[in-house]
N, C-alpha and C. Protein backbone atom coordinates (compact mmCIF):
# COMPACT_ATOMS: atom_id res chain seq x y z
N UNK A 1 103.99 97.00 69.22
CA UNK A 1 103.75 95.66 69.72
C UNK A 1 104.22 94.66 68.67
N UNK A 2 104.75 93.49 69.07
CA UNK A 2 105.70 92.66 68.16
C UNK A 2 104.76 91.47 68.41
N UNK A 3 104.44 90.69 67.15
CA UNK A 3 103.53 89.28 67.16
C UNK A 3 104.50 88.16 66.55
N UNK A 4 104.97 87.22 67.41
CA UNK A 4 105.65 86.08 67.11
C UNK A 4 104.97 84.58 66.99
N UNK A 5 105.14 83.71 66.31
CA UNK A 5 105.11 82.60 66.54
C UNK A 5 105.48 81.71 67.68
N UNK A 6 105.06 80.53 68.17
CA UNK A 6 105.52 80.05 69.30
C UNK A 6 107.09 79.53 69.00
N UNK A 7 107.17 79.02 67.66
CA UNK A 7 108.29 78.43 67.77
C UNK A 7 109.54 79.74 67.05
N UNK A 8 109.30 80.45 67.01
CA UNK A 8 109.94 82.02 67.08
C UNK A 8 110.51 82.29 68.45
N UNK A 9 109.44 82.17 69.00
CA UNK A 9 109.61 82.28 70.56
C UNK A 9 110.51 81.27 71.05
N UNK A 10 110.22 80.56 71.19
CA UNK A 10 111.50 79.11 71.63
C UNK A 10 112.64 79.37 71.19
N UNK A 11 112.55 79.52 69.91
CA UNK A 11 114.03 80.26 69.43
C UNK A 11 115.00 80.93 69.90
N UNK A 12 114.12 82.02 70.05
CA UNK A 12 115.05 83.43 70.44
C UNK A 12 114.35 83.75 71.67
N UNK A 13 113.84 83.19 72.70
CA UNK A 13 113.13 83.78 74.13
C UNK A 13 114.42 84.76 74.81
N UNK A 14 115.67 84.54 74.75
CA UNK A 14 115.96 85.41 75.54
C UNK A 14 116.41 86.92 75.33
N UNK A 15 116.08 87.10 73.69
CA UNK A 15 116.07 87.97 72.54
C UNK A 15 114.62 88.84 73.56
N UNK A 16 113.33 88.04 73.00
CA UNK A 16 112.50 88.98 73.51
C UNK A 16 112.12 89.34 74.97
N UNK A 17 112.97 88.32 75.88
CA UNK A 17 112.75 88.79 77.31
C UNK A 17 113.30 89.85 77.16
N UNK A 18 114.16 90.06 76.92
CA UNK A 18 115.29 91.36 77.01
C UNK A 18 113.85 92.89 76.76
N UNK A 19 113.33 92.57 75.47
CA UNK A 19 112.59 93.76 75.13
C UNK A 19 111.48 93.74 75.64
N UNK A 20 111.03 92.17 76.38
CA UNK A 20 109.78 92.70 77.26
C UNK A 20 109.90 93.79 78.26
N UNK A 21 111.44 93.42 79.12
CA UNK A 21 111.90 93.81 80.31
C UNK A 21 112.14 95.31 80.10
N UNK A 22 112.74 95.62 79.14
CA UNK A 22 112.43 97.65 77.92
C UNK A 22 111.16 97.76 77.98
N UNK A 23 110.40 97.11 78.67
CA UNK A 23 108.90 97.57 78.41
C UNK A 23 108.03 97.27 77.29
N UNK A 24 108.81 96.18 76.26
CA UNK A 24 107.49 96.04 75.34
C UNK A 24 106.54 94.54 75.33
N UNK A 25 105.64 94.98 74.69
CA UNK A 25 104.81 94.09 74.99
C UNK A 25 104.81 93.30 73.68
N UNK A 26 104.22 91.48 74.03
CA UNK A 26 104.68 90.81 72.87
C UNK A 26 103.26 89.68 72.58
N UNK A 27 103.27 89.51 71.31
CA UNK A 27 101.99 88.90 70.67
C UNK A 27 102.12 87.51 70.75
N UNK A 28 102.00 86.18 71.36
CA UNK A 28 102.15 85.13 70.81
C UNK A 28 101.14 84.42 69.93
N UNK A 29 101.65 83.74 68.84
CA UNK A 29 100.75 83.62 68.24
C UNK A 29 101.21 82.11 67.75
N UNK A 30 100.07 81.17 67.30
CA UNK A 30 99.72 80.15 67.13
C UNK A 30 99.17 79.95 65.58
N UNK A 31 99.88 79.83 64.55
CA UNK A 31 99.70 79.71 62.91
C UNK A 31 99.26 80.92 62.57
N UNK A 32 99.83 81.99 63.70
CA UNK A 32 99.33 83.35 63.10
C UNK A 32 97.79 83.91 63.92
N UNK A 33 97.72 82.82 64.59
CA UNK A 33 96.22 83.38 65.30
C UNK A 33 96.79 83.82 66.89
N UNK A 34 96.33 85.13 67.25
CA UNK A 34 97.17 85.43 68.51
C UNK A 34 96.09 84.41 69.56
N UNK A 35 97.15 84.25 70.77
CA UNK A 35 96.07 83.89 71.85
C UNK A 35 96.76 84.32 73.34
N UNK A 36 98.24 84.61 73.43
CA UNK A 36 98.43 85.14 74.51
C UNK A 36 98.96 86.51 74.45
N UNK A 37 99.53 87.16 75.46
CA UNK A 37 100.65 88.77 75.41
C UNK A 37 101.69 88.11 76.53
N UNK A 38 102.61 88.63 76.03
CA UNK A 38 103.95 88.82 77.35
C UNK A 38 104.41 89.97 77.33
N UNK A 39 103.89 90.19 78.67
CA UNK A 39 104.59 91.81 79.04
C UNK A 39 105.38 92.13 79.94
N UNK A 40 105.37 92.93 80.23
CA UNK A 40 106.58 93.24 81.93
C UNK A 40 105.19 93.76 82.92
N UNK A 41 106.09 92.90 84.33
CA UNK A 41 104.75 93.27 85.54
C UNK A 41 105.09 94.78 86.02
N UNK A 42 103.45 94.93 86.47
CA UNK A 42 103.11 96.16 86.87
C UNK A 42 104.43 96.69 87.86
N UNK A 43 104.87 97.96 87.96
CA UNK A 43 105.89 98.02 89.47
C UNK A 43 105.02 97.83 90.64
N UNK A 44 105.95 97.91 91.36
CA UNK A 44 104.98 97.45 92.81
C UNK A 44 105.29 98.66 93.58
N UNK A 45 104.14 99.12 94.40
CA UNK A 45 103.85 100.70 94.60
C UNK A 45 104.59 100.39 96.26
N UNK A 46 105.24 101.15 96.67
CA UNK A 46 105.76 100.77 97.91
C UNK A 46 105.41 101.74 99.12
N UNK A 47 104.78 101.20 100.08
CA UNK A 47 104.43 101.69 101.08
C UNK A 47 105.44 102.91 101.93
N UNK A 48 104.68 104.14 102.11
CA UNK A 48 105.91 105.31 102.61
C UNK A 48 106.77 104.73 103.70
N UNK A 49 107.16 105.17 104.41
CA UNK A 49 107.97 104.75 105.91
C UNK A 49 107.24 105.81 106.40
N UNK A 50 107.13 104.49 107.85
CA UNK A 50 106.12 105.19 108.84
C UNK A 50 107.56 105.51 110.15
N UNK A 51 107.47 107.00 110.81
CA UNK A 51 107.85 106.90 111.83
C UNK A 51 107.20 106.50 113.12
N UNK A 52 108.32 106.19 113.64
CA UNK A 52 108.24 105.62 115.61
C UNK A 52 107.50 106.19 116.06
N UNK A 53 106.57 106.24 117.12
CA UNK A 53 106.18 107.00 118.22
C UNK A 53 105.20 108.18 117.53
N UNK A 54 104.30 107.66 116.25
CA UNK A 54 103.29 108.72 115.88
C UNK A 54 102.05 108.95 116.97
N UNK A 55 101.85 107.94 117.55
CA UNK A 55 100.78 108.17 118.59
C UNK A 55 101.06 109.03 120.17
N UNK A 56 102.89 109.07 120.31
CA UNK A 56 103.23 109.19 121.37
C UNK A 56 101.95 110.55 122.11
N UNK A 57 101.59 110.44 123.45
CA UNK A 57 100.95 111.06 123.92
C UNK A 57 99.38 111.41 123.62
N UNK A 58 99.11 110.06 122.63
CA UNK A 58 97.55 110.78 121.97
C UNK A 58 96.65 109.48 122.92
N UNK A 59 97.51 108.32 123.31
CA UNK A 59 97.08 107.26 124.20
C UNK A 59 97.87 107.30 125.57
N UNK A 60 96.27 106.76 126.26
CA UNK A 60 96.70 107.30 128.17
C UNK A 60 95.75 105.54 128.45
N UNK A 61 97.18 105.11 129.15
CA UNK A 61 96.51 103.52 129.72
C UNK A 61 96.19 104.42 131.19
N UNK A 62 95.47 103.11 131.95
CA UNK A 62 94.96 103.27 133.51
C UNK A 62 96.22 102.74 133.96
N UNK A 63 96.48 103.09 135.23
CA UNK A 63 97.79 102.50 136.23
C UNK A 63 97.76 101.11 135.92
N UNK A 64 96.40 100.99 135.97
CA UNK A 64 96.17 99.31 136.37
C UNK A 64 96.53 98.46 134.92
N UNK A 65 96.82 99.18 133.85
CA UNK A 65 97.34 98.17 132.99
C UNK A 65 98.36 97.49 132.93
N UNK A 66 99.40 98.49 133.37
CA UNK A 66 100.56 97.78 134.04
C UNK A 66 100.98 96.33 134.88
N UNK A 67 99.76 96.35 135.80
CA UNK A 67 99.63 95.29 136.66
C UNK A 67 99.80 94.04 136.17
N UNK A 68 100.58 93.56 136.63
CA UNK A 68 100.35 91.58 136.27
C UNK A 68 98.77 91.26 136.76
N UNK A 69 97.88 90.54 136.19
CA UNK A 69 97.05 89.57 136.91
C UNK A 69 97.42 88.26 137.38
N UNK A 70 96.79 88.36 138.86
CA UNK A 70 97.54 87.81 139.81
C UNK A 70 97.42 86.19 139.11
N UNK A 71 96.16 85.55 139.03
CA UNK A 71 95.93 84.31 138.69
C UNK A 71 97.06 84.11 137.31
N UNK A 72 97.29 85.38 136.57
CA UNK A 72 98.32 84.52 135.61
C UNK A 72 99.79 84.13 136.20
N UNK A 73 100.03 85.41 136.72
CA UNK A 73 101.33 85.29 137.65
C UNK A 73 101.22 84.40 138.43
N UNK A 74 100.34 83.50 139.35
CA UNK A 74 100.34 82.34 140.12
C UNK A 74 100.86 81.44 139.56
N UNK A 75 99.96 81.18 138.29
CA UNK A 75 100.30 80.35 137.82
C UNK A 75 101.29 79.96 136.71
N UNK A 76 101.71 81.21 136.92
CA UNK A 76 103.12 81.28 135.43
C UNK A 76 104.19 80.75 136.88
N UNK A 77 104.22 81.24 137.67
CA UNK A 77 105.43 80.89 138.84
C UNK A 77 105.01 79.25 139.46
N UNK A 78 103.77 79.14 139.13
CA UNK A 78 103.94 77.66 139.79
C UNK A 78 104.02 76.64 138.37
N UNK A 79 104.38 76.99 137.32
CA UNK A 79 104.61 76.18 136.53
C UNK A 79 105.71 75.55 136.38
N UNK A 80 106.45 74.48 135.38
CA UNK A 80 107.05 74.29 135.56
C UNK A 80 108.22 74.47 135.28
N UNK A 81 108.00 75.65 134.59
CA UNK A 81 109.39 76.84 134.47
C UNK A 81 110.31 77.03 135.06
N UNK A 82 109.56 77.22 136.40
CA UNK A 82 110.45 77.72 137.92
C UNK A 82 110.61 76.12 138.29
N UNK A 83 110.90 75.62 138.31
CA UNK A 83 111.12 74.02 139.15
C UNK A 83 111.61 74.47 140.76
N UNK A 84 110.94 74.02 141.73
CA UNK A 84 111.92 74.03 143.52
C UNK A 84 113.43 73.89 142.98
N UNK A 85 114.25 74.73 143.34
CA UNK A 85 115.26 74.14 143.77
C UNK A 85 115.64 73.81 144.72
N UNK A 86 116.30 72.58 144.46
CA UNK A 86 116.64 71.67 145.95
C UNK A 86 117.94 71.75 146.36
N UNK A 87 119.17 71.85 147.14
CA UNK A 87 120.31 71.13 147.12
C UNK A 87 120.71 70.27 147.43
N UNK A 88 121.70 69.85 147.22
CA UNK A 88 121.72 68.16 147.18
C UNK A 88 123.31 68.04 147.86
């Protein structure tokens, strides 16, 4: 672990990004008294891949799910989506 000054740091920051990013970790320090670390972030754990169709056949709808309900369908067709057409 490496302990720098702040104005060390200002200096040369892109000196020690480089060796944070190698993984090391760094002391900042203030007349010699530490008060922060700069390190490199944790990796980020990445979720497996899920395949398609894991449930296929383990779920059974009723016929009737299929169905439109009528009051929505009334009123999805009498909105004003569908406008009369007229000719003119």
């Amino acid at each position: 672990m490496t302990t720098i000054n702040i104005n060390e740091a200002k200096t040369h920051l892109s000196r020690y990004a480089k060796r944070v990013k190698a993984g090391e970790t760094i002391t900042l320090c203030d007349r010699n008294k530490p008060f922060a670390e700069i390190r490199p972030l944790p990796k980020k754990a990445t979720a497996p891949k899920r395949t398609l169709g894991q449930l296929k056949g383990k779920i059974q709808f009723n016929d009737s799910f299929w169905n439109a309900d009528s009051q929505i369908s009334n009123d999805f067709e009498a909105s004003s989506l569908f406008p009369e057409v007229t000719d003119s």
